[in-house]
Protein backbone atom coordinates (compact mmCIF):
# COMPACT_ATOMS: atom_id res chain seq x y z
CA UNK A 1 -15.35 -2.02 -23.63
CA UNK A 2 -13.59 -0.41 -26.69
CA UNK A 3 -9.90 0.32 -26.39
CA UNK A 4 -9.49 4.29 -24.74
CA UNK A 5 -8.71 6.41 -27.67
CA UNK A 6 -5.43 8.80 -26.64
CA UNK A 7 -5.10 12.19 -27.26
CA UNK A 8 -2.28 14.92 -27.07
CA UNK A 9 -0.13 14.29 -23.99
CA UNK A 10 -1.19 10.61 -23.43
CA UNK A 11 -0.31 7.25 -23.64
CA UNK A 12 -2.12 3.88 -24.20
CA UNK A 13 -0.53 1.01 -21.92
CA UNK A 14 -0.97 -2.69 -22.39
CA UNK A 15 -0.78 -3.68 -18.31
CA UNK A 16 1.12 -6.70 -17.60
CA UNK A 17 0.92 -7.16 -14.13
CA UNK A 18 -2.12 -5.91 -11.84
CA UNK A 19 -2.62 -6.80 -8.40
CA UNK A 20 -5.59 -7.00 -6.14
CA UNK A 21 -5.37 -4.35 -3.31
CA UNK A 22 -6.70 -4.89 0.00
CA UNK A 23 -8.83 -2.15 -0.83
CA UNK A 24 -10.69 -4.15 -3.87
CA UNK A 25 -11.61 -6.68 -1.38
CA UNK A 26 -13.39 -4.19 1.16
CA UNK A 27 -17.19 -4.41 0.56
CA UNK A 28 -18.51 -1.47 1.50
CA UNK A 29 -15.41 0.38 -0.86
CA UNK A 30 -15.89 -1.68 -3.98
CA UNK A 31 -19.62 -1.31 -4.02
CA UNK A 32 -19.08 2.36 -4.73
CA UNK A 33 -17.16 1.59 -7.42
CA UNK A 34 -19.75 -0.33 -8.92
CA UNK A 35 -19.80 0.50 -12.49
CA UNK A 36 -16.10 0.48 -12.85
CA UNK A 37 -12.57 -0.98 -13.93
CA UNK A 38 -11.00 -1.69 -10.72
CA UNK A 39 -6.77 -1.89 -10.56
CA UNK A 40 -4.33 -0.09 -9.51
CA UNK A 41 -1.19 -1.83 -8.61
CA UNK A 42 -0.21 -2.11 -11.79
CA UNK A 43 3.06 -2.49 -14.50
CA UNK A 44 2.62 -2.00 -18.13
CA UNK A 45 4.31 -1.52 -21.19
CA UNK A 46 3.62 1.31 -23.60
CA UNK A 47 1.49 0.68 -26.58
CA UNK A 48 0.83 4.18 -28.42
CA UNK A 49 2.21 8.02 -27.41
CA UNK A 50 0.30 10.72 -28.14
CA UNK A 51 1.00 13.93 -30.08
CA UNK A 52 3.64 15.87 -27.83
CA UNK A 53 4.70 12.54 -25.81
CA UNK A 54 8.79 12.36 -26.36
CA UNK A 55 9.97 10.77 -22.75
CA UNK A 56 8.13 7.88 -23.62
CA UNK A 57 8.00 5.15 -26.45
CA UNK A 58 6.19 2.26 -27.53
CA UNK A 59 7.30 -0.87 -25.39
CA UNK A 60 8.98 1.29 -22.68
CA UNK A 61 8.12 -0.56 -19.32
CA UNK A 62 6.60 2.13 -17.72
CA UNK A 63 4.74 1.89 -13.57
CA UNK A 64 2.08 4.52 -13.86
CA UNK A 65 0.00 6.19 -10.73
CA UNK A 66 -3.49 6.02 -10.63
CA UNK A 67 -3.26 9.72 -9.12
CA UNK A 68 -1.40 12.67 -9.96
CA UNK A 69 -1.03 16.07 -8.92
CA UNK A 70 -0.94 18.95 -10.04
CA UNK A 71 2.12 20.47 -8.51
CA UNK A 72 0.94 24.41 -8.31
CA UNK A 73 -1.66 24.40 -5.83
CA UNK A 74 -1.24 25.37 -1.60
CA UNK A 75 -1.79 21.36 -0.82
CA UNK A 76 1.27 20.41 -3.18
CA UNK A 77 3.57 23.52 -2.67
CA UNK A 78 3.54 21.63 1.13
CA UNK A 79 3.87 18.27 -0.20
CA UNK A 80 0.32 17.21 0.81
CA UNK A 81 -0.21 15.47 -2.49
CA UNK A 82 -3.62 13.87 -1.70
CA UNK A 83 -5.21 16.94 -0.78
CA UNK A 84 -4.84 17.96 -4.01
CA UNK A 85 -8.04 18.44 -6.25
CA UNK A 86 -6.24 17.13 -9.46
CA UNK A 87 -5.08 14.69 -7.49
CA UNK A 88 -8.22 13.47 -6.34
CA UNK A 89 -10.09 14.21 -9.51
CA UNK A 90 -7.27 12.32 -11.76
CA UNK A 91 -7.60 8.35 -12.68
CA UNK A 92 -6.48 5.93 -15.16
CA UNK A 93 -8.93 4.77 -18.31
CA UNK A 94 -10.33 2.58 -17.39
CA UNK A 95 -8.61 0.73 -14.69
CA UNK A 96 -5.59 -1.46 -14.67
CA UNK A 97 -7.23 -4.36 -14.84
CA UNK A 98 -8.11 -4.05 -18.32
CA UNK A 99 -6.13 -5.03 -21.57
CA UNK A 100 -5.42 -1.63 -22.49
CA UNK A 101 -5.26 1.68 -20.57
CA UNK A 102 -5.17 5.53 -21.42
CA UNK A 103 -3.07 7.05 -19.34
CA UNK A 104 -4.00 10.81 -18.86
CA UNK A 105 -1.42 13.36 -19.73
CA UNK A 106 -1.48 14.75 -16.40
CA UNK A 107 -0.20 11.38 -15.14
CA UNK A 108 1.76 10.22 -17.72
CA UNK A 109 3.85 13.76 -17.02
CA UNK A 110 3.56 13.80 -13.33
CA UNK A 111 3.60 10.33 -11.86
CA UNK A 112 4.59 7.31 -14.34
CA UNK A 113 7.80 6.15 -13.87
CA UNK A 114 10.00 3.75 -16.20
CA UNK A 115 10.98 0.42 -14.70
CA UNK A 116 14.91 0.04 -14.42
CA UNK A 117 16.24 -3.27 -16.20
CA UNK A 118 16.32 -5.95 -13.83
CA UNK A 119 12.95 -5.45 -12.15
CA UNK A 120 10.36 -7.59 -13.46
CA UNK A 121 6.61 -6.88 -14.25
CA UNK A 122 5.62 -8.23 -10.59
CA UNK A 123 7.97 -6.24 -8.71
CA UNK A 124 7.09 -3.13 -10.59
CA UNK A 125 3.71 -3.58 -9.64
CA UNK A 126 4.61 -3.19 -5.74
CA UNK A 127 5.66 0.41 -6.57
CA UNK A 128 2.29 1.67 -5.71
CA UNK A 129 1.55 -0.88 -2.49
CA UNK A 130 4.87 -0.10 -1.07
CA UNK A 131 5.14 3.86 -1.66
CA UNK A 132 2.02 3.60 0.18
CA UNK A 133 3.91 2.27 3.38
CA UNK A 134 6.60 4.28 2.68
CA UNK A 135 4.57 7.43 3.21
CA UNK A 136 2.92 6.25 6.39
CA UNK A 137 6.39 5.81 8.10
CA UNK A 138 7.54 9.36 7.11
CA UNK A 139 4.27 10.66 8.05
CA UNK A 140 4.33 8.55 11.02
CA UNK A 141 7.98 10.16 11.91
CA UNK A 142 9.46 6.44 12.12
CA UNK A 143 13.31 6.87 13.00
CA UNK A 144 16.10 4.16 13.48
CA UNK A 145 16.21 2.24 16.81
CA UNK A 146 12.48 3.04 17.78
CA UNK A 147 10.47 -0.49 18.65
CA UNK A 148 8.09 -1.77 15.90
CA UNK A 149 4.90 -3.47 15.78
CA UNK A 150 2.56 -4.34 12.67
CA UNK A 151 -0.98 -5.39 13.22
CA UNK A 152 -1.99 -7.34 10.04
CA UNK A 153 0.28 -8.91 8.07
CA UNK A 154 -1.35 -8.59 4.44
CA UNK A 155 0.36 -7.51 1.85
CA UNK A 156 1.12 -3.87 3.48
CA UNK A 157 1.71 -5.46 6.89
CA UNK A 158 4.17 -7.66 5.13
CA UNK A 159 6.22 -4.43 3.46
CA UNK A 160 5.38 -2.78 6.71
CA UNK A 161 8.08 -5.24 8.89
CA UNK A 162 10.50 -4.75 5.60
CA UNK A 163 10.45 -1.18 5.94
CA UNK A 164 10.72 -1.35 9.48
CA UNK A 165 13.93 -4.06 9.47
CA UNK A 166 15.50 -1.58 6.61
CA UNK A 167 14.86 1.45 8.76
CA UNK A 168 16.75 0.40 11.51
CA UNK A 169 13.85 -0.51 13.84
CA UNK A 170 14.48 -2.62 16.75
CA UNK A 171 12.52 -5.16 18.34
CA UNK A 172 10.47 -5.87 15.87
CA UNK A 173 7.27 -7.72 16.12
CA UNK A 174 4.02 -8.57 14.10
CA UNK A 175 0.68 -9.77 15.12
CA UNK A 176 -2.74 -11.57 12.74
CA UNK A 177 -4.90 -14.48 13.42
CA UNK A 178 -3.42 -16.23 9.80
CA UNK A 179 -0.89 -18.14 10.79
CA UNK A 180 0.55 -18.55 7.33
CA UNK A 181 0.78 -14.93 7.76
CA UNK A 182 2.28 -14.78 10.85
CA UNK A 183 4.98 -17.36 9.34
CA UNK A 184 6.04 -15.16 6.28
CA UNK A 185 6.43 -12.28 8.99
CA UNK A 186 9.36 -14.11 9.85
CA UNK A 187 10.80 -14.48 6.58
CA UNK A 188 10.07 -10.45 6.16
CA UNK A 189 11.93 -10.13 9.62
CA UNK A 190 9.54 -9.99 12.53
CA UNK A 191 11.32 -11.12 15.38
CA UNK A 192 8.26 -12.09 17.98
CA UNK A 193 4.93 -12.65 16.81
CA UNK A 194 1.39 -12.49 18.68
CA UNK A 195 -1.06 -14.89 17.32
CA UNK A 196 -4.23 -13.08 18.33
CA UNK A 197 -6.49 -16.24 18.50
CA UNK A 198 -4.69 -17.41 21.33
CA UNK A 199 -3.43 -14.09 22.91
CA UNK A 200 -5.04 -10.92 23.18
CA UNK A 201 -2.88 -8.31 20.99
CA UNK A 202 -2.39 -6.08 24.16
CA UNK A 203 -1.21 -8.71 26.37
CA UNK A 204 1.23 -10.15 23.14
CA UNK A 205 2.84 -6.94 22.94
CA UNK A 206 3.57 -6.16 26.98
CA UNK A 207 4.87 -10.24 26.63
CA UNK A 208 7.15 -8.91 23.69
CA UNK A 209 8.04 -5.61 24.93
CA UNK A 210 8.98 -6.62 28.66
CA UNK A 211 5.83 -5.05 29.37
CA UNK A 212 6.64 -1.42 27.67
CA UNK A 213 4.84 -1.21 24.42
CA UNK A 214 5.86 -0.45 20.99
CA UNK A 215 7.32 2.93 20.08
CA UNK A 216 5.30 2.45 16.50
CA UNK A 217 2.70 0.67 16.15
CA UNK A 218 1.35 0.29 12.62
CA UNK A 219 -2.43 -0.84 12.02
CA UNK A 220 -3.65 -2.32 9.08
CA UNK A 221 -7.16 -3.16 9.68
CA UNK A 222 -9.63 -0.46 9.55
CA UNK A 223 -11.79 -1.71 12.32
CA UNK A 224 -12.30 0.41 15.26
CA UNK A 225 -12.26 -2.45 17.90
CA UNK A 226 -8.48 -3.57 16.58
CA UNK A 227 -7.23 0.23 16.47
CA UNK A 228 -8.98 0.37 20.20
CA UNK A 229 -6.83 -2.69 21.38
CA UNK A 230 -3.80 -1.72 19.34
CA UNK A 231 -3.61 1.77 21.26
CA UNK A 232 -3.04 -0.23 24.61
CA UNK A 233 0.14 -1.54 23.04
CA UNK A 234 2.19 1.93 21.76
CA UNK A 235 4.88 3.06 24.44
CA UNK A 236 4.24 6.02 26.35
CA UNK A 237 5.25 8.80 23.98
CA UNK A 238 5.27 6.42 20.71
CA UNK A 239 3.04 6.57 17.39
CA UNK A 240 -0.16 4.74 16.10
CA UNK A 241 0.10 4.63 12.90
CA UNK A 242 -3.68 4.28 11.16
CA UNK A 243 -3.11 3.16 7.74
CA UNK A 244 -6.58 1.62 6.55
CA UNK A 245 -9.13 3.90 6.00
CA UNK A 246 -12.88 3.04 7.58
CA UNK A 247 -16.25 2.99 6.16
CA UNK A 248 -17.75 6.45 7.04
CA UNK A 249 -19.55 7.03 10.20
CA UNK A 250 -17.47 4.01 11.80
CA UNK A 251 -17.07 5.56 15.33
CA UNK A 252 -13.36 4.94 17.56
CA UNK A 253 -13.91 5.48 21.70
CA UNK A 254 -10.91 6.47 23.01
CA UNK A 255 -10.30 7.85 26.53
CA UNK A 256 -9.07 11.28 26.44
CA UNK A 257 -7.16 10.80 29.63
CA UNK A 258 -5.27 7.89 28.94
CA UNK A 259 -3.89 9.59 24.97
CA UNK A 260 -3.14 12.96 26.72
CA UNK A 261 -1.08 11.26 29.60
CA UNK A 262 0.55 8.48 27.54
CA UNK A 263 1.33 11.38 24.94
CA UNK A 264 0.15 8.92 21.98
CA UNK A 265 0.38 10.16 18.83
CA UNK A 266 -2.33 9.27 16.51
CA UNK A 267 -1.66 9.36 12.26
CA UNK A 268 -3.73 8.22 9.54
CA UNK A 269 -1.72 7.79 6.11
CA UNK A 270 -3.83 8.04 3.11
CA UNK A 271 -2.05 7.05 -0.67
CA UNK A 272 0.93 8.48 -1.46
CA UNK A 273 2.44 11.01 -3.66
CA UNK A 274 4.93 11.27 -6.46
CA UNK A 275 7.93 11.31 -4.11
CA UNK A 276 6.86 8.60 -2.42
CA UNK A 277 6.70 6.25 -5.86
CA UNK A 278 9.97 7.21 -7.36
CA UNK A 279 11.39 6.08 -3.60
CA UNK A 280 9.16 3.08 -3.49
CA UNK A 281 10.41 1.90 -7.37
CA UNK A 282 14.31 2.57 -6.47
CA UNK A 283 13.51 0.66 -3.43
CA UNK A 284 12.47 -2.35 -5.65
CA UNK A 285 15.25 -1.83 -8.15
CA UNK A 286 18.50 -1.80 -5.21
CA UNK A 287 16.51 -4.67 -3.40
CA UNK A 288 16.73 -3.13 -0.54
CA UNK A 289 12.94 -3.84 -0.12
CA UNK A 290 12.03 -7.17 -1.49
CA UNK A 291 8.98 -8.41 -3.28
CA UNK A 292 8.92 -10.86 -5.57
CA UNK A 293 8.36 -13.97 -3.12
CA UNK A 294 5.19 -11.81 -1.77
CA UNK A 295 3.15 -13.21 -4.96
CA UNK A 296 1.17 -16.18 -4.28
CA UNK A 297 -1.08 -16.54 -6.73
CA UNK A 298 -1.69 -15.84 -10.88
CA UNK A 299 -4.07 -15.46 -12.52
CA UNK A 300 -5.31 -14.65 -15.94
CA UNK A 301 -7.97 -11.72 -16.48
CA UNK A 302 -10.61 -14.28 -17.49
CA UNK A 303 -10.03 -15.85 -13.87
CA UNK A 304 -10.40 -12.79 -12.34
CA UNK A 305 -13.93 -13.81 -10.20
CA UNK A 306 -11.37 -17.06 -9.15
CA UNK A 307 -8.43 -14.78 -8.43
CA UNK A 308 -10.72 -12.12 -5.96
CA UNK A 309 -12.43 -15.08 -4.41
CA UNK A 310 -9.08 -16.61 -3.72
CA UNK A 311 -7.62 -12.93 -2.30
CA UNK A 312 -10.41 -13.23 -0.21
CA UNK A 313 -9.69 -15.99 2.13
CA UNK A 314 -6.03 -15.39 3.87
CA UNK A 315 -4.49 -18.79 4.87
CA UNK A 316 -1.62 -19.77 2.21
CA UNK A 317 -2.26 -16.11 0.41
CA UNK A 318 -0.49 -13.31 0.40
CA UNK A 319 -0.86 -11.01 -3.03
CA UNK A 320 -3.09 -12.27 -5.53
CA UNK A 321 -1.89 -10.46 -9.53
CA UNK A 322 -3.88 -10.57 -12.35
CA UNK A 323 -1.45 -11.12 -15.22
CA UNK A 324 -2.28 -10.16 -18.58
């Protein structure tokens, strides 16, 4: 492809870091993207400014947003960023898994942030990942001293117990069937783990809860038979917390009786908004959410068929970058 040519208000970005989202590695998501660049995780420095473009100058590290708003519509003046049609409609040229990228004016003004001195390249990247999780515990209504359980320890999963641990959650617990996963879950600061192979996530979390529940329960898997069994482990009165979206018409039985007597509160958490990256990147810079040792593996952009094959299969990975 030839490099994106930049006009007024833009900026062309050599990306440095990008990493592989859980997203890139659902099927059913990528093959609608067929066609295009994929990336979005990513860190960059600035190659070119466009007419107009004064906060920003070649070789600033910058961490832009694949989505920006537009700030003036009903769905931002409330802070629902993703509801936003320029949001929706907005994207980086042509992905950041390319050598170069245009960055439209829209985000370069609205959501690209510089990185502080001190973070490298593969923290920066995290901004996006982690703003992500950030968002789903606000949206979620997460508050100190509630119980905490994340089901699938990925990458988000991973940030999920951070967040959780720096939140002032208590009790907190993690479940997967990886158990390379389930071991870094300590390191992030998972106190009792449920190996699902062995144990049935329900029964794990009565075990781990002295047969209570979790107030917040966090999902990562988009599958309606884990969100089922997931649901019998939130407390009466606590929070599901749906954070992987589903492929459409995927159907989730739930009894009526049991949610409206249990008082279960049920909330998806789609991408995030500008607030929720400038949190996520001052996160990363005051280390009070770390990172870095969430990288497993490197790869070059010419290994990038090796570098999704190896994202692919879980044991001994965690997140895969391409680094350019």
């Amino acid at each position: 492809m030839p490099v994106p040519a930049i006009g007024p208000g833009e900026a062309l970005v050599r990306p440095r870091v990008s990493g592989i989202c859980g997203s890139d590695l659902l099927d059913w998501y990528a093959r609608r993207k067929a066609g295009t660049v994929l990336g979005h995780e990513l860190a960059g420095e600035v190659l070119a400014v466009g007419e107009g473009v004064t906060e920003w100058s070649p070789g600033d590290r910058v961490v832009p947003h694949h989505h920006a708003p537009c700030f003036a519509c009903r769905e931002c003046e409330a802070g629902q960023y993703v509801h936003c049609a320029t949001w929706r409609s907005s994207q980086l040229d042509p992905g950041g898994m390319a050598e170069a990228v245009r960055i439209p004016a829209g985000n370069l003004a609205r959501d690209t942030q510089k990185i502080p001195d001190g973070v490298s390249d593969e923290e920066a990247s995290f901004t996006e990942p982690l703003a992500t999780v950030l968002k789903a515990f606000r949206r979620g209504r997460f508050a100190a001293g509630r119980s905490f359980l994340c089901v699938g320890l990925g990458t988000a999963g991973q940030l999920a117990v951070r967040v959780a641990r720096a939140s002032g959650a208590i009790g907190v617990a993690a479940a997967d069937r990886v158990r390379s996963r389930l071991a870094l879950a300590r390191t992030s600061g998972a106190e009792g783990l449920v190996d699902v192979v062995s144990e049935p996530l329900a029964e794990g979390a009565r075990r781990l809860s002295q047969g209570r529940g979790f107030d917040f329960v966090f999902v990562c898997p988009g599958k309606s038979e884990v969100i089922r069994e997931a649901l019998q482990a939130v407390a009466p009165g606590g929070t599901l917390l749906v954070f992987t979206m589903a492929p459409p018409g995927e159907i989730w039985p739930v009894d009526l009786y049991e949610l409206y007597f249990r008082e279960i509160a049920v909330v998806p958490s789609y991408s995030c908004g500008p607030d929720d990256t400038r949190e996520a990147l001052a996160a990363i810079a005051s280390r009070r959410i770390a990172v870095a040792d969430l990288v497993s593996h490197r790869f070059g952009i010419a290994d990038a068929v090796a570098a999704f094959a190896r994202a692919r299969d879980p044991e001994g990975s965690m997140k895969v970058v391409i680094a350019l």
